[in-house]
Protein backbone atom coordinates (compact mmCIF):
# COMPACT_ATOMS: atom_id res chain seq x y z
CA UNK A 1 0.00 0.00 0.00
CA UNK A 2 1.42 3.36 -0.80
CA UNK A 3 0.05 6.32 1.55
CA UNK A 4 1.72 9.56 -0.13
CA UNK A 5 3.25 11.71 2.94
CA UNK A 6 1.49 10.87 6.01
CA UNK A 7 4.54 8.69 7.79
CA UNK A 8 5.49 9.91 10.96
CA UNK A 9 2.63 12.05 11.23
CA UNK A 10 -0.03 12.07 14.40
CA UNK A 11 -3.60 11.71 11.87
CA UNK A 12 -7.06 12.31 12.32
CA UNK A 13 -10.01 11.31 10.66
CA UNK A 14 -13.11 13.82 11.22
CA UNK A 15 -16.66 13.07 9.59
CA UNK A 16 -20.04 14.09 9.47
CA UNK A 17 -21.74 10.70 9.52
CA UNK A 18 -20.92 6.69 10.76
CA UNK A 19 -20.48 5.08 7.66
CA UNK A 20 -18.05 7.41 6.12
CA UNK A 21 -14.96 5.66 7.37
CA UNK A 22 -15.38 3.25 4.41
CA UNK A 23 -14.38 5.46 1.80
CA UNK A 24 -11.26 5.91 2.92
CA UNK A 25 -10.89 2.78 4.44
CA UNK A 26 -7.34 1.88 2.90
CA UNK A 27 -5.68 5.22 4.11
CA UNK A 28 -7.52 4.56 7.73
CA UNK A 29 -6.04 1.11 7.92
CA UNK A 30 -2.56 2.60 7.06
CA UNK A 31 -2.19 5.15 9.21
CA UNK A 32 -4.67 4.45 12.24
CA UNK A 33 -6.01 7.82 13.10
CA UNK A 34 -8.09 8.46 16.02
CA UNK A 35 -11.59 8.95 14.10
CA UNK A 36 -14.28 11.68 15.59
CA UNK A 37 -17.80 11.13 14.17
CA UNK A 38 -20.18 14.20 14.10
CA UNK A 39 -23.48 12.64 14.70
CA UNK A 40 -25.20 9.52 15.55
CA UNK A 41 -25.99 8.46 12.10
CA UNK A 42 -29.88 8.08 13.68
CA UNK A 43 -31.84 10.46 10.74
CA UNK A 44 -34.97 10.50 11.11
CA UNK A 45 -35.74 7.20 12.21
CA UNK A 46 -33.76 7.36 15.55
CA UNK A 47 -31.61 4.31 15.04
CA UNK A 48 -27.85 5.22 15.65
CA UNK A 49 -25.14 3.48 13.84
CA UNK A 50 -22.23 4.48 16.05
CA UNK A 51 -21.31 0.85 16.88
CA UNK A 52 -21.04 0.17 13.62
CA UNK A 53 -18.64 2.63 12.91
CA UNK A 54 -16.41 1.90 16.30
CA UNK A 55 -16.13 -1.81 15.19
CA UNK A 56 -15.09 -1.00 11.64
CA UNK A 57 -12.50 1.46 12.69
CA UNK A 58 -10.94 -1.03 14.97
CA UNK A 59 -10.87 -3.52 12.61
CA UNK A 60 -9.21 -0.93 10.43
CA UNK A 61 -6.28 -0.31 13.62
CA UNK A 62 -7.71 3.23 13.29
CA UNK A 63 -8.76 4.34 17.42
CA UNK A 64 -12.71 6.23 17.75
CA UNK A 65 -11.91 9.18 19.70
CA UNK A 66 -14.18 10.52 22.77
CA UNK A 67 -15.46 12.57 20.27
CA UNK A 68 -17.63 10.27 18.21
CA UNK A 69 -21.03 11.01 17.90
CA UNK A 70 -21.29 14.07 19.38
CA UNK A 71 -24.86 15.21 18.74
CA UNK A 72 -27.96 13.62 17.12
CA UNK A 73 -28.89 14.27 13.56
CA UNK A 74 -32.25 15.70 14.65
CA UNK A 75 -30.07 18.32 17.13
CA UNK A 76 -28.13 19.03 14.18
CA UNK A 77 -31.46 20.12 12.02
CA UNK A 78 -32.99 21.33 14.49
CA UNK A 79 -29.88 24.29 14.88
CA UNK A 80 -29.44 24.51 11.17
CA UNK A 81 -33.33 25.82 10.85
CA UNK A 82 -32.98 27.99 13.58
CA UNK A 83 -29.82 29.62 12.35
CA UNK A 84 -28.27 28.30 15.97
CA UNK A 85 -24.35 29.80 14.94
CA UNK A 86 -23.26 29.01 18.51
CA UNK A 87 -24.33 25.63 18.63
CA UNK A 88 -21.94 25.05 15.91
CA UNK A 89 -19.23 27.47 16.77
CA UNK A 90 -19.43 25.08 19.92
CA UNK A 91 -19.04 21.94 18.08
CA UNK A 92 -15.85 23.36 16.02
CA UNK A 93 -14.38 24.92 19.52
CA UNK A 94 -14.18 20.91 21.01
CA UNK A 95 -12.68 19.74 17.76
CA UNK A 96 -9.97 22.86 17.86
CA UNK A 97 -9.37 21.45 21.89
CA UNK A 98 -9.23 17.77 20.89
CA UNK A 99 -7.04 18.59 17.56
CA UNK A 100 -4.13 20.54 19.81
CA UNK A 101 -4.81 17.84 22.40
CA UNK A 102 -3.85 15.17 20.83
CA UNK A 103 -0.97 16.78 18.43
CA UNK A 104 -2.92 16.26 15.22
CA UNK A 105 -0.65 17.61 12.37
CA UNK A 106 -2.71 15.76 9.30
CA UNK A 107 -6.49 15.68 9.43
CA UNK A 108 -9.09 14.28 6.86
CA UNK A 109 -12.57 14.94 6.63
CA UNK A 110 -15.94 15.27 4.45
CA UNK A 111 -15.85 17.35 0.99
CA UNK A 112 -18.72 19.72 0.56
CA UNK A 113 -20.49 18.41 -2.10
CA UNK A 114 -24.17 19.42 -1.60
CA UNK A 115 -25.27 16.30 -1.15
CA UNK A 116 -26.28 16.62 2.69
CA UNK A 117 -26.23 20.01 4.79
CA UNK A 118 -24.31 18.07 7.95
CA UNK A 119 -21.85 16.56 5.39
CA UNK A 120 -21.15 19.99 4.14
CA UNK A 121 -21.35 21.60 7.43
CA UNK A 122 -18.64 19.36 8.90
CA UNK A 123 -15.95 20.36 6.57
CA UNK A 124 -16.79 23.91 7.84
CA UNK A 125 -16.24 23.16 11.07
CA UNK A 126 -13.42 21.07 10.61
CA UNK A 127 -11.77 24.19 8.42
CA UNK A 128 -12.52 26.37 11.37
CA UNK A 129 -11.04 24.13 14.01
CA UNK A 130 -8.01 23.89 11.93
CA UNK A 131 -7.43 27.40 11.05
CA UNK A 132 -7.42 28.17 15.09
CA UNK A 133 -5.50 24.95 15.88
CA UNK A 134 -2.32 26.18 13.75
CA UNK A 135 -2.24 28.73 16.31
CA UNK A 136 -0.43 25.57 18.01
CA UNK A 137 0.90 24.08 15.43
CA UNK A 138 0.47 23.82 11.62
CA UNK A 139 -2.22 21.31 11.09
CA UNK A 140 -2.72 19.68 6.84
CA UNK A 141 -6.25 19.40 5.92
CA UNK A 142 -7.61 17.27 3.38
CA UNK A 143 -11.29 16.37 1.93
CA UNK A 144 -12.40 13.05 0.20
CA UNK A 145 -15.75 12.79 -1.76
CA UNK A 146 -18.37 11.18 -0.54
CA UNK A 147 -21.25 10.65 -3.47
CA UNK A 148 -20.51 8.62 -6.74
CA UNK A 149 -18.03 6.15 -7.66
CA UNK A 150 -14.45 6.08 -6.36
CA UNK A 151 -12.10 8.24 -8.33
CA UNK A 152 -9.42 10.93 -8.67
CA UNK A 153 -10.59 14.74 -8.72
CA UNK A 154 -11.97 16.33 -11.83
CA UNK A 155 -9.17 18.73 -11.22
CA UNK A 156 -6.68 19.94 -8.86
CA UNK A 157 -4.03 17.06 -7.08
CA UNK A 158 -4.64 14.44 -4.92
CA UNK A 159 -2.82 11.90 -2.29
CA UNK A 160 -3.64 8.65 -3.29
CA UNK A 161 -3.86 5.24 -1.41
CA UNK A 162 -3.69 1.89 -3.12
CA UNK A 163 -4.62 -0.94 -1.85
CA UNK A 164 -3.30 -4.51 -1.56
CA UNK A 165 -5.73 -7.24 -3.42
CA UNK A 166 -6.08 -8.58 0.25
CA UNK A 167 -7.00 -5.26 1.78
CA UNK A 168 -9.44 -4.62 -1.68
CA UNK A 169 -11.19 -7.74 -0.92
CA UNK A 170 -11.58 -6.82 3.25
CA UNK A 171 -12.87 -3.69 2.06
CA UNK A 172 -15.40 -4.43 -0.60
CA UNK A 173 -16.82 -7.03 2.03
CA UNK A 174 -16.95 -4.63 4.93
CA UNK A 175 -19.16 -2.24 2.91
CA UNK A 176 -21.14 -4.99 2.17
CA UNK A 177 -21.84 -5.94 5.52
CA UNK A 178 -21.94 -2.57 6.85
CA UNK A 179 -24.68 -1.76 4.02
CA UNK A 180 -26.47 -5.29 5.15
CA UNK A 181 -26.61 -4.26 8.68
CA UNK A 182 -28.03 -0.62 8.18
CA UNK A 183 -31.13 -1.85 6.01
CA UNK A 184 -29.56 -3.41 2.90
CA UNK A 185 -29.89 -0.27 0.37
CA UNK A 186 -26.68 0.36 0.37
CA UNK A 187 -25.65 -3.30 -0.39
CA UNK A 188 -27.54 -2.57 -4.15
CA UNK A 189 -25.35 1.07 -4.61
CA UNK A 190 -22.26 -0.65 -3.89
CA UNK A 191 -23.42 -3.82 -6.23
CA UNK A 192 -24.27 -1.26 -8.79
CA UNK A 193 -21.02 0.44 -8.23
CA UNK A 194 -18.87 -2.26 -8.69
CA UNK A 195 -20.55 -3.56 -11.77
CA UNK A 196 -20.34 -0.62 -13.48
CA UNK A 197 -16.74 0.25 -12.81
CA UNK A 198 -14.99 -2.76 -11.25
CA UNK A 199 -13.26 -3.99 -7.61
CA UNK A 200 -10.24 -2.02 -9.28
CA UNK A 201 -11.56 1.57 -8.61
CA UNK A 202 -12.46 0.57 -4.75
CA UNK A 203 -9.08 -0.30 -4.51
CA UNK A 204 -7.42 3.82 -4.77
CA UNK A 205 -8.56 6.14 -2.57
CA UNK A 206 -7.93 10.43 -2.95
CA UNK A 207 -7.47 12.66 -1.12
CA UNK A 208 -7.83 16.57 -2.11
CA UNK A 209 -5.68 18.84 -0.68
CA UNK A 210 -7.76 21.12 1.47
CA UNK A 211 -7.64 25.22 1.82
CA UNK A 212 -8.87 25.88 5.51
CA UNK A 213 -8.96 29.62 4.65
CA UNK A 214 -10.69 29.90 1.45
CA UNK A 215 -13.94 31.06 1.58
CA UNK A 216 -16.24 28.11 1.41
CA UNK A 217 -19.53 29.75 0.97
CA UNK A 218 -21.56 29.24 -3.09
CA UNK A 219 -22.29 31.70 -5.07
CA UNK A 220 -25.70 33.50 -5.51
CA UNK A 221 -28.28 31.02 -7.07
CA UNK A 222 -26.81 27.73 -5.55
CA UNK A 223 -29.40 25.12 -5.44
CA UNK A 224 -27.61 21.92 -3.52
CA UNK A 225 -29.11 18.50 -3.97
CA UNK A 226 -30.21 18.23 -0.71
CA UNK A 227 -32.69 21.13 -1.15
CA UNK A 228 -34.59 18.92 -3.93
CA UNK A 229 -34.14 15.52 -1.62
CA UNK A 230 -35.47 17.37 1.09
CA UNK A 231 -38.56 18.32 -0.53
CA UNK A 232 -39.40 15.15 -1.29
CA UNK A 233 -39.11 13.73 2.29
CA UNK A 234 -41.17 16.73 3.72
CA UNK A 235 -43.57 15.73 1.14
CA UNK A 236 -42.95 11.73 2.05
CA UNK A 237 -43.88 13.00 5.70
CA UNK A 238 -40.16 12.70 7.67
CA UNK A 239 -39.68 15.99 8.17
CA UNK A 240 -41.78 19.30 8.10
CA UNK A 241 -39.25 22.09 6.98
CA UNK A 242 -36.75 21.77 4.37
CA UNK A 243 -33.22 22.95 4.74
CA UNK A 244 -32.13 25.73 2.01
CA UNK A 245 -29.02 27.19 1.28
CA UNK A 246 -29.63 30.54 1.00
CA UNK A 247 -32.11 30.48 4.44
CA UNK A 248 -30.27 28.57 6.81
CA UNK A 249 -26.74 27.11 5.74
CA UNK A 250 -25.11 30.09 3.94
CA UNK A 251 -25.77 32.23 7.01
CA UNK A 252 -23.97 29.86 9.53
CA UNK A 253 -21.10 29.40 7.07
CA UNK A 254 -20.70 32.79 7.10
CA UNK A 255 -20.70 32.99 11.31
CA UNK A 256 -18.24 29.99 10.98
CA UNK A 257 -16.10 31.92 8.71
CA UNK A 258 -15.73 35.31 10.90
C-alpha cells in the first residue's frame, strides 16, 4: 500500500456521519487515526449506527476518539433551521481542543459536495477548528468525496492510497456488511457500483488537498441536492421544513467563517 506523505505524522479522521470511514478505508487502515464522528448516524428514524462505525475502525487499527457522535442528527437540524451559529461554533471549539490535544498535524474529513447540509457543514467546522488549531501548530487538511463512484478529482491534485488485493477484498466485504446491517440499500449502490466500474476503482482512494482559509460559501443562485431531496421527504412525511441554502446554511457558514 502506498500512503503519499502521512509517515510519521499524528492523523485524524473527522466526519459528518458513521459510515463514512469506508471510503477511505485503505488510508484509515494505514495510518490508524483516532476517528471523531459528528453525529449519531440516527436520521430520522432514531436508530444510531455508532457501533457500527467503532467496530469498523478497529478492525481498520484506526482508534474512535471521545469525540464520536457528538450530537444527534435531529439536534443538528434542528440548529441549522434555527440559524443556531453558537451551537456550531461550539461543536468546532471541542474539535480545535481535541485537535491541539492530541498533536494532530494531518487531518481528513468530508468534501462539501451538496449532497447533505451536515456533510457539508462538517468540513466547515473542521476548516474552522483547523485554522485556530495552527495557532499551536500547523495542522494539513484534506477532503475526500463522498457521493458517486471512487475516483481521482476532476481537477486539482490528490494523495492517493492503493490498496493490496487482500486489503481490496476486506474492504469491498466490509461495505457490504456494513450496508447489510443498516437496512440493505446500500448493499444494491455498492453492487451497482462495482458492476459498473470494477473492484479495481475501490481499490485507490484520494485525497484533495484542502484550503482551511478559502472562503467556502456558493455563489448566488446555488441550489444543492439536498434542497430537492429534502422536498421530497417533507412531502414523504419525515420531516416538516426543508433545509435551504440561502435560508439557513449560507448564514452559519458565514458565522463559521468570521
Amino acid at each position: 500500500m502506498t500512503v503519499g506523505t502521512f509517515n510519521g505524522q499524528r492523523c485524524a479522521l473527522v466526519v459528518g456521519h458513521p459510515g463514512h470511514e469506508l471510503r477511505v478505508w485503505g488510508w484509515m487502515r494505514a495510518v490508524g487515526p483516532l476517528v471523531a464522528v459528528l453525529t449519531d448516524g440516527s436520521g430520522h428514524e432514531g436508530h444510531p449506527r455508532l457501533q457500527l462505525s467503532r467496530e469498523i475502525c478497529t478492525r481498520a487499527k484506526a482508534t474512535p476518539s471521545e469525540l464520536f457522535g457528538l450530537v444527534t442528527d435531529a439536534a443538528i437540524y434542528q440548529a441549522v433551521l434555527q440559524g443556531d451559529a453558537s451551537f456550531f461554533i461550539d461543536l468546532a471549539d471541542r474539535l480545535t481542543a481535541w485537535l491541539v490535544r492530541e498533536q494532530i498535524t494531518i487531518v481528513v474529513g468530508d468534501a462539501i459536495e451538496g449532497y447533505n447540509p451536515t456533510h457539508d457543514l462538517c468540513r466547515i467546522l473542521l476548516n474552522r477548528a483547523v485554522r485556530l488549531a495552527c495557532s499551536a501548530r500547523p495542522v494539513t487538511t484534506y477532503a475526500f468525496d463522498l457521493t458517486g463512484p471512487p475516483g481521482p478529482p476532476a481537477e486539482g491534485p490528490a494523495v492517493s492510497v492503493t490498496l493490496s488485493p487482500d486489503n481490496l477484498a476486506v474492504k469491498i466485504a466490509t461495505c457490504r456488511a456494513y450496508g447489510h446491517d443498516v437496512g440493505g440499500t446500500l448493499v444494491a449502490e455498492i453492487d451497482g457500483l462495482l458492476e459498473q466500474h470494477g473492484e479495481v476503482l475501490f481499490g485507490r482512494e484520494y485525497l484533495i488537498p484542502e484550503d482551511a482559509w478559502r472562503n467556502a460559501a456558493a455563489p448566488a443562485g446555488y441550489r444543492p441536492y439536498y434542497e430537492t431531496y429534502g422536498e421530497r421527504q417533507v412531502a414523504a412525511g419525515h420531516y416538516r421544513t426543508v433545509i435551504r441554502y440561502d435560508e439557513h446554511v449560507r448564514p452559519l457558514i458565514h458565522a463559521l467563517q468570521q
